[in-house]
Protein backbone atom coordinates (compact mmCIF):
# COMPACT_ATOMS: atom_id res chain seq x y z
CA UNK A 1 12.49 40.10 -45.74
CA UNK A 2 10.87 41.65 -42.47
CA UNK A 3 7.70 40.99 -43.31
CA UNK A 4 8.24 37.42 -43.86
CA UNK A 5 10.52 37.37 -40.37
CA UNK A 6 7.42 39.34 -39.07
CA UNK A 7 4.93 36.62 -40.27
CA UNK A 8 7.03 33.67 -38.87
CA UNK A 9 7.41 34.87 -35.28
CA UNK A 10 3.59 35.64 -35.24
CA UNK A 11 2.88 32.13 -36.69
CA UNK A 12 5.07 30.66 -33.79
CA UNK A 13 3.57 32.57 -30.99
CA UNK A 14 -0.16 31.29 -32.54
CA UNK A 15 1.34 27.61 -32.31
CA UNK A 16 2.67 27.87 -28.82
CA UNK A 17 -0.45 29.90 -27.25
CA UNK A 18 -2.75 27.33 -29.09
CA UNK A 19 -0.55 24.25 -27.34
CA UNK A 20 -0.67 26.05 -23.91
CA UNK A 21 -4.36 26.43 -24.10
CA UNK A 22 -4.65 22.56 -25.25
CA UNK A 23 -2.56 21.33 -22.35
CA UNK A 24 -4.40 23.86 -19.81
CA UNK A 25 -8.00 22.10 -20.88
CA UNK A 26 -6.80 18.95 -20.36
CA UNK A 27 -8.45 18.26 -16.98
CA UNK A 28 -6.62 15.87 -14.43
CA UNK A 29 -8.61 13.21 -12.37
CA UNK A 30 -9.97 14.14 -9.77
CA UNK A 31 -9.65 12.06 -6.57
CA UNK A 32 -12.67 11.12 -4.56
CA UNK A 33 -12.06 9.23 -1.53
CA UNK A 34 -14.77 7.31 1.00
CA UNK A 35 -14.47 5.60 4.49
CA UNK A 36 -18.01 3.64 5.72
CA UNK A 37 -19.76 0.89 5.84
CA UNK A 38 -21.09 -1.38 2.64
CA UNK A 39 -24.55 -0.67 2.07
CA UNK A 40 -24.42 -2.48 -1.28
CA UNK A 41 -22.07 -4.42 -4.21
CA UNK A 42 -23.99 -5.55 -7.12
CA UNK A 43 -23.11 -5.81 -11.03
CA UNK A 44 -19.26 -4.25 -10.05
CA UNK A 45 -20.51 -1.27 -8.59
CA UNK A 46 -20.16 -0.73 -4.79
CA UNK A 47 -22.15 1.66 -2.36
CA UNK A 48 -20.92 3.47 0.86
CA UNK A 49 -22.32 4.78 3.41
CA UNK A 50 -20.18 7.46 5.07
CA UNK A 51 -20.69 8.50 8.83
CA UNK A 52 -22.61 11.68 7.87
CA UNK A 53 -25.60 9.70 6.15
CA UNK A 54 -23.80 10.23 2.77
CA UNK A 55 -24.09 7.45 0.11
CA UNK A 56 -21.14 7.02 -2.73
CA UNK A 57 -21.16 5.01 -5.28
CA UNK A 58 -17.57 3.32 -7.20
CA UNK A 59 -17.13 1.08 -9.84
CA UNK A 60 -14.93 -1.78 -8.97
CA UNK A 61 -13.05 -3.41 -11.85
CA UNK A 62 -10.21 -5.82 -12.71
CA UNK A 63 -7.54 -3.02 -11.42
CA UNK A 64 -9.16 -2.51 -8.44
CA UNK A 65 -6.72 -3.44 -5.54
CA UNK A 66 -9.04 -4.86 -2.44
CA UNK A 67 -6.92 -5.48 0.36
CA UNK A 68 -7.73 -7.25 3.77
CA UNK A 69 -4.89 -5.95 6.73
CA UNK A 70 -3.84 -8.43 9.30
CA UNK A 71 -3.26 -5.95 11.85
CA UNK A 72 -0.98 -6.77 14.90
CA UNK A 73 0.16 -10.06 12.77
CA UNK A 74 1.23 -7.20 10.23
CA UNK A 75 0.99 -8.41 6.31
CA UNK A 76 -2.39 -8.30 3.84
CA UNK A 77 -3.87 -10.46 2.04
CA UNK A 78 -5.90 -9.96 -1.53
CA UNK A 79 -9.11 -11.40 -1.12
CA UNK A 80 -10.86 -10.37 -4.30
CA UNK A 81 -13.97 -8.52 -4.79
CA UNK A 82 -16.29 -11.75 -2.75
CA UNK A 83 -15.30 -10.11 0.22
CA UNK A 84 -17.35 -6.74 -0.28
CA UNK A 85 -20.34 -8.11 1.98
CA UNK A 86 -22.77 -5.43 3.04
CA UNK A 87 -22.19 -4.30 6.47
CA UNK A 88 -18.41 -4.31 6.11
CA UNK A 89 -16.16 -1.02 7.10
CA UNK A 90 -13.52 -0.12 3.62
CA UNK A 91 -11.73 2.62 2.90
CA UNK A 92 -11.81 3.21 -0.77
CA UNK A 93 -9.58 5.73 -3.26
CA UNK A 94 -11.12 6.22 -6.38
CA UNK A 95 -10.54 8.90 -9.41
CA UNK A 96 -13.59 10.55 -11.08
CA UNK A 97 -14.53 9.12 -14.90
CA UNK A 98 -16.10 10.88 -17.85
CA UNK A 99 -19.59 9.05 -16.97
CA UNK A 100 -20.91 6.94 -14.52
CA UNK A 101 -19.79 6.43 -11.46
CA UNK A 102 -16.35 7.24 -10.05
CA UNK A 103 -13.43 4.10 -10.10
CA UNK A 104 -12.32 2.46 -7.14
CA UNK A 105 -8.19 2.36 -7.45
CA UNK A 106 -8.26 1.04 -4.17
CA UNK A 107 -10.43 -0.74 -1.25
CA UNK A 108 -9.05 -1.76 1.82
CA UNK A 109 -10.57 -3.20 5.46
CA UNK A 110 -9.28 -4.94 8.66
CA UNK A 111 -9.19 -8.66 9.51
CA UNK A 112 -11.28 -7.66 12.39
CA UNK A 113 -13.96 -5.86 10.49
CA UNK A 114 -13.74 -9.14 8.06
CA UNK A 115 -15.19 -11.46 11.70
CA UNK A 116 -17.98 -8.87 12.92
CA UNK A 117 -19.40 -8.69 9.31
CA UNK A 118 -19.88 -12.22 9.38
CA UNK A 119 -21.39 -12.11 12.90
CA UNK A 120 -23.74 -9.30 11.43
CA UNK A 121 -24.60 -11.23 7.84
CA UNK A 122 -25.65 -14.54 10.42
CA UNK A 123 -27.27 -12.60 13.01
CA UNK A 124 -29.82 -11.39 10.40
CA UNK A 125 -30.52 -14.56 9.02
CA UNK A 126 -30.68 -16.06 12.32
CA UNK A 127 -33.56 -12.87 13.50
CA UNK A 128 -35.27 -14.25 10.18
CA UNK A 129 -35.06 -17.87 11.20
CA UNK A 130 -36.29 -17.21 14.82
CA UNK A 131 -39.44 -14.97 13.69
CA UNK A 132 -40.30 -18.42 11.41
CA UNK A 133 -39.64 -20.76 14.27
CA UNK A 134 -42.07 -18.29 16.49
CA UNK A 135 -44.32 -17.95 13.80
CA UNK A 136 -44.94 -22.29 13.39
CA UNK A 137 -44.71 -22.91 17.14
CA UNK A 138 -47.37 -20.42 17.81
CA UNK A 139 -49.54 -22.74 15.68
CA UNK A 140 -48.16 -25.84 18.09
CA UNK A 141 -48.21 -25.04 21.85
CA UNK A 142 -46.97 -28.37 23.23
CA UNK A 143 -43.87 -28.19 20.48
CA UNK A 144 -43.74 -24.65 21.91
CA UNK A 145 -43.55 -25.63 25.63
CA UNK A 146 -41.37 -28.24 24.77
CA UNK A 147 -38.62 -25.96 22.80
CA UNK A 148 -39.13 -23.40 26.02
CA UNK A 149 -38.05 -26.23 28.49
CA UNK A 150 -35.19 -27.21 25.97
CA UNK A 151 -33.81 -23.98 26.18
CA UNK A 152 -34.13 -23.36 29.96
CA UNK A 153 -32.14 -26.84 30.57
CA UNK A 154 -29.20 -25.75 28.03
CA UNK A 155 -29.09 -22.35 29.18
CA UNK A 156 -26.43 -22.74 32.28
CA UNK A 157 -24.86 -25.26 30.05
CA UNK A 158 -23.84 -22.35 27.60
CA UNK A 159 -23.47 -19.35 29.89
CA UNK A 160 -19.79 -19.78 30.09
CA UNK A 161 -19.53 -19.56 26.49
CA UNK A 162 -21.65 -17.23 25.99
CA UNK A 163 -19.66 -14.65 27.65
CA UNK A 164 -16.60 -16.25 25.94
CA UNK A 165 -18.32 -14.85 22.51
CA UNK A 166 -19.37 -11.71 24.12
CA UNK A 167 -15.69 -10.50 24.97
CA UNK A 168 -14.55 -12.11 21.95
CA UNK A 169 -17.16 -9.61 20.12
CA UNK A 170 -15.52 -6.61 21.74
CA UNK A 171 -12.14 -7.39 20.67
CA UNK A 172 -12.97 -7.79 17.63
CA UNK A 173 -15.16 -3.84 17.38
CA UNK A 174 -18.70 -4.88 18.15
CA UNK A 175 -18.76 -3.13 21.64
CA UNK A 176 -22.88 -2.10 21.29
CA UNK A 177 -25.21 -4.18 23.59
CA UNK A 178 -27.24 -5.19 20.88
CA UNK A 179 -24.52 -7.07 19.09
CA UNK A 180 -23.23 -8.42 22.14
CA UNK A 181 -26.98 -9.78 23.10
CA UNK A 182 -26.92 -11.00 19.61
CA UNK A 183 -23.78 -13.00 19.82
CA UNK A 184 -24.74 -14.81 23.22
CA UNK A 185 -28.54 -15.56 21.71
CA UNK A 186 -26.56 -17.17 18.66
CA UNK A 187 -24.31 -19.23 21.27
CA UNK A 188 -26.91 -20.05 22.95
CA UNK A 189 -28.68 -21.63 19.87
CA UNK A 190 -26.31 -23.98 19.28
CA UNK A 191 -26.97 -25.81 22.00
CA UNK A 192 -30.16 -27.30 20.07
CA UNK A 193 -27.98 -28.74 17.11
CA UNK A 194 -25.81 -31.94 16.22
CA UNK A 195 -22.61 -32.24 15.35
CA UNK A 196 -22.49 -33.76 12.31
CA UNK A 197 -18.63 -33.77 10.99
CA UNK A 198 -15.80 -31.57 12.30
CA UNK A 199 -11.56 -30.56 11.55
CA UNK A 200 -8.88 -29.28 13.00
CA UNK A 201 -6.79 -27.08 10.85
CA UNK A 202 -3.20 -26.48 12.65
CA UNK A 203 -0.59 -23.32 12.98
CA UNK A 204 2.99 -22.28 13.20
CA UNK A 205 3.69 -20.57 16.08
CA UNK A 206 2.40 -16.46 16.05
CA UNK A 207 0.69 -17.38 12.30
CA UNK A 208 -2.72 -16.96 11.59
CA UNK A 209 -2.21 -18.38 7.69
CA UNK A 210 -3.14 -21.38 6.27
CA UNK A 211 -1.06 -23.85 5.13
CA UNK A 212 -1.89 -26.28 2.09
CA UNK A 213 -2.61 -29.06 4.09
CA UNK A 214 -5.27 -26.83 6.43
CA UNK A 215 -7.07 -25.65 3.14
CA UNK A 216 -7.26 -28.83 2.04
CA UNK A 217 -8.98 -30.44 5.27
CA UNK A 218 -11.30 -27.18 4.71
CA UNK A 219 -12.23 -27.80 1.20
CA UNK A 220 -12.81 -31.67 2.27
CA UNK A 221 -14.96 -31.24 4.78
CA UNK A 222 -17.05 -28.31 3.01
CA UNK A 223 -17.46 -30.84 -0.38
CA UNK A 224 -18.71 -33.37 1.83
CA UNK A 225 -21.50 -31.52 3.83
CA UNK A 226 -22.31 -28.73 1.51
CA UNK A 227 -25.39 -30.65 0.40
CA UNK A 228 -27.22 -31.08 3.74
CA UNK A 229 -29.83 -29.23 4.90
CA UNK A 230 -29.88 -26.22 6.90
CA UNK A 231 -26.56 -27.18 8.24
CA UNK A 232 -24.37 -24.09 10.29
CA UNK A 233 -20.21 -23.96 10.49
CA UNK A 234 -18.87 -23.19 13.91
CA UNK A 235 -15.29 -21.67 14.02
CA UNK A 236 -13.48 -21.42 17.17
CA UNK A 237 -9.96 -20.78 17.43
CA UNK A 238 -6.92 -21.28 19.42
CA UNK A 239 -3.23 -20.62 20.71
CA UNK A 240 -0.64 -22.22 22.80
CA UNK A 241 0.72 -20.70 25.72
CA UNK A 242 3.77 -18.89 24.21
CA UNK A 243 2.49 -15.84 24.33
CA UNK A 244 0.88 -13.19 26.77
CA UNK A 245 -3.02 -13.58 27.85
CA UNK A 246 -3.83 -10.68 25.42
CA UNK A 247 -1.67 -12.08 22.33
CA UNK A 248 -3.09 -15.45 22.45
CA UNK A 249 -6.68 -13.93 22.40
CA UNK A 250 -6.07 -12.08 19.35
CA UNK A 251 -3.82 -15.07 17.79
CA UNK A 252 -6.94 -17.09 18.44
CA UNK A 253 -9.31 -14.42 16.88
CA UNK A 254 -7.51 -13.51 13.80
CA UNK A 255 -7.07 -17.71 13.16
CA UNK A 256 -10.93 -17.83 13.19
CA UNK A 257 -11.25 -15.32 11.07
CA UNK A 258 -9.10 -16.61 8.38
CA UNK A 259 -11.18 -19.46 8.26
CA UNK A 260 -14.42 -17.94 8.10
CA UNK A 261 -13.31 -15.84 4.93
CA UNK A 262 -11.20 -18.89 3.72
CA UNK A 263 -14.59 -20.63 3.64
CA UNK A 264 -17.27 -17.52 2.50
CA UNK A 265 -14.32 -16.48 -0.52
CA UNK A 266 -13.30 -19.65 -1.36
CA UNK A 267 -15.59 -22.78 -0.01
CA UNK A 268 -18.50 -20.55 -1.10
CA UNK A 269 -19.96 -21.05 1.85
CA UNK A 270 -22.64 -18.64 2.57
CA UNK A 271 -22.44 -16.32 5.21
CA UNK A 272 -25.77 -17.08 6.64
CA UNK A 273 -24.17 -20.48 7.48
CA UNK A 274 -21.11 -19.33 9.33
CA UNK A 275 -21.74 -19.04 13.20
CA UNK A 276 -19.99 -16.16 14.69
CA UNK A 277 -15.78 -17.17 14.44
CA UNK A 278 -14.49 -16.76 18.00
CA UNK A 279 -11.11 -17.05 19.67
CA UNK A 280 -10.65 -18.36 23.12
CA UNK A 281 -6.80 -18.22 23.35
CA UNK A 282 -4.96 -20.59 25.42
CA UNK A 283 -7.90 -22.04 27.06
CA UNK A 284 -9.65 -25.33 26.54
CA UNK A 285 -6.17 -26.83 25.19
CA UNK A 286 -6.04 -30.36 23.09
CA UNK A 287 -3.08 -31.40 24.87
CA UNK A 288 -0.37 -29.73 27.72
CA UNK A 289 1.93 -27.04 26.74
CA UNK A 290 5.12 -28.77 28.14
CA UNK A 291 6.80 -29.44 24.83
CA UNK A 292 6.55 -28.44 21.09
CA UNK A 293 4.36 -31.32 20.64
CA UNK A 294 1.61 -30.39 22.26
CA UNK A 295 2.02 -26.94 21.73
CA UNK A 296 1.17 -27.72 17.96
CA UNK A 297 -1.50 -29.13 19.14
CA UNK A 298 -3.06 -26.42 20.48
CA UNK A 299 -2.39 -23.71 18.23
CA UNK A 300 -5.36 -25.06 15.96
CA UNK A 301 -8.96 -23.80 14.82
CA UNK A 302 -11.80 -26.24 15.29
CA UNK A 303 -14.54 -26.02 12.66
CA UNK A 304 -17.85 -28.58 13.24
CA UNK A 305 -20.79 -28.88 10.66
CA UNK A 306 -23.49 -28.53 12.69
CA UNK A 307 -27.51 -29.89 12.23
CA UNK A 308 -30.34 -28.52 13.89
CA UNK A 309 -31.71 -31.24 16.14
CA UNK A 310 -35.27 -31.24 14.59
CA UNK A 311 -34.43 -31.16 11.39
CA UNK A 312 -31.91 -34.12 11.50
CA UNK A 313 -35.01 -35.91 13.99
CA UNK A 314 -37.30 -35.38 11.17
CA UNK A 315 -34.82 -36.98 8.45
CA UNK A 316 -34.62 -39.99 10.86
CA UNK A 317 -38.24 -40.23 10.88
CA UNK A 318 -38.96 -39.86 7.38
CA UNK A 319 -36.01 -42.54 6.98
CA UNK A 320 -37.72 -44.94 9.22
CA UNK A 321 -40.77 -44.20 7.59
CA UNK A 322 -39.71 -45.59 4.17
CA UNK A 323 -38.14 -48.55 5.92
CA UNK A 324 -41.55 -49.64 7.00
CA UNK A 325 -43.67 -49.10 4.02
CA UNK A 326 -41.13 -51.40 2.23
């Protein structure tokens, strides 16, 4: 009788040490955490850069929760994995795997950081355009001369916006002189297109979101320019006077914004075609801020499809062209 009581407790202690030892192993996931700048997103695995030079790598999948903050307007929005652009600022929270690369639980970035992304993506396609242009019109000095004297008489013409963009830029985070050289050249620029079709897309007061009707004047005028060539999207947005000097700005900004990604996530618009999205509060208004009225009015964002003037000159050539020979 002892020995079998002696057996059972010994059996019982082997069970529960065994079970201990099992639960012990089991190893909980780890967390890994990140906070830089985009270097990379390609086949659902993202790359970050952190401020020390360190590069991490997550896998992003159908759980991953990417979230966009509105900031001083408070509220998020989802924006899906189209928004993980090289050059943009996330913090991510991930959770190691058994293999690969660790999973991204969640990946989140300002409205802010959203605009000056943008400005970066176009400000390296427009460097790219300008060393072609520079390249051909070194082969053509009069069409080089000409261009020169172009820019020289639009020049004073833009100034006033140009700075417009430049403080625009530092409200938005790109303080360095580079970008804010950038930003004016890209201002400047636009002084040799065309405007070939533009909206308004309108507000509620202190609301930078868009309403059914805006996205549908977006997705309108995007289906019925998104076939001609080398055509750019300005964004410039707006506010009534309702507010103070500083809330208006960033009204104005963060409605520009929400255009711009409204048209890269879902007008698949690339963001080599988006000119910089600026805000320029309660200046330039459509109409007077006496009544509610006008005041809807102004709190708007403008967006024009604009043509470089050469290239829509040389369509009208080759059109007149094929008039002739018939």
């Amino acid at each position: 009788m002892y020995k079998r009581f002696r057996f059972a407790l010994l059996s019982a202690v082997c069970i529960c040490f065994i079970a201990t030892t099992s639960f012990a192993a089991s190893p909980k996931q780890q967390k890994l955490n990140a906070e830089g700048t985009i270097v990379q997103y390609e086949e659902h695995v993202v790359q970050v850069k952190e401020n020390g030079g360190n590069v991490q790598s997550f896998k992003v999948t159908d759980q991953t929760q990417i979230t966009r903050h509105l900031g001083f307007l408070k509220g998020s929005s989802k924006p899906g994995d189209a928004a993980l652009v090289p050059g943009l600022t996330v913090k991510v929270k991930g959770v190691a795997t058994s293999e690969g690369a660790p999973e991204a639980k969640k990946i989140t970035f300002k409205a802010d950081a959203f605009a000056v992304t943008v400005a970066q993506q176009q400000a390296i396609k427009e460097n790219q355009k300008a060393t072609a242009h520079a390249q051909t019109t070194a082969d053509d000095g009069v069409a080089a001369s000409t261009n020169a004297q172009a820019s020289a008489d639009h020049a004073q013409a833009s100034a006033d916006q140009g700075i417009a963009s430049a403080q625009a830029a530092n409200v938005l985070g790109g303080e360095n002189k580079a970008g804010v050289r950038n930003l004016n050249q890209r201002v400047t620029e636009l002084g040799d297109y065309n405007t070939l079709a533009e909206a308004g897309v309108y507000f509620t007061p202190g609301s930078s979101t868009l309403s059914a009707s805006a996205r549908k004047d977006l997705d309108q005028l995007v289906a019925a320019n998104s076939s001609v060539n080398g055509y750019v999207v300005e964004i410039t947005g707006y506010a009534s006077k309702e507010g103070g000097a500083r809330y208006n700005q960033k009204l104005s900004e963060a409605r520009a914004a929400t255009v711009a990604e409204y048209l890269l996530i879902h007008g698949n618009v690339p963001a080599a075609r988006l000119a910089v999205p600026a805000g320029y509060g309660a200046t330039h208004p459509a109409a007077a801020n006496d009544n509610a009225k006008d005041r809807a009015l102004n709190r708007r964002v403008e967006v024009r499809i604009l043509v470089a003037k050469g290239l829509q000159e040389g369509a009208n050539n080759q059109t007149a062209s094929v008039s002739d020979n018939h």
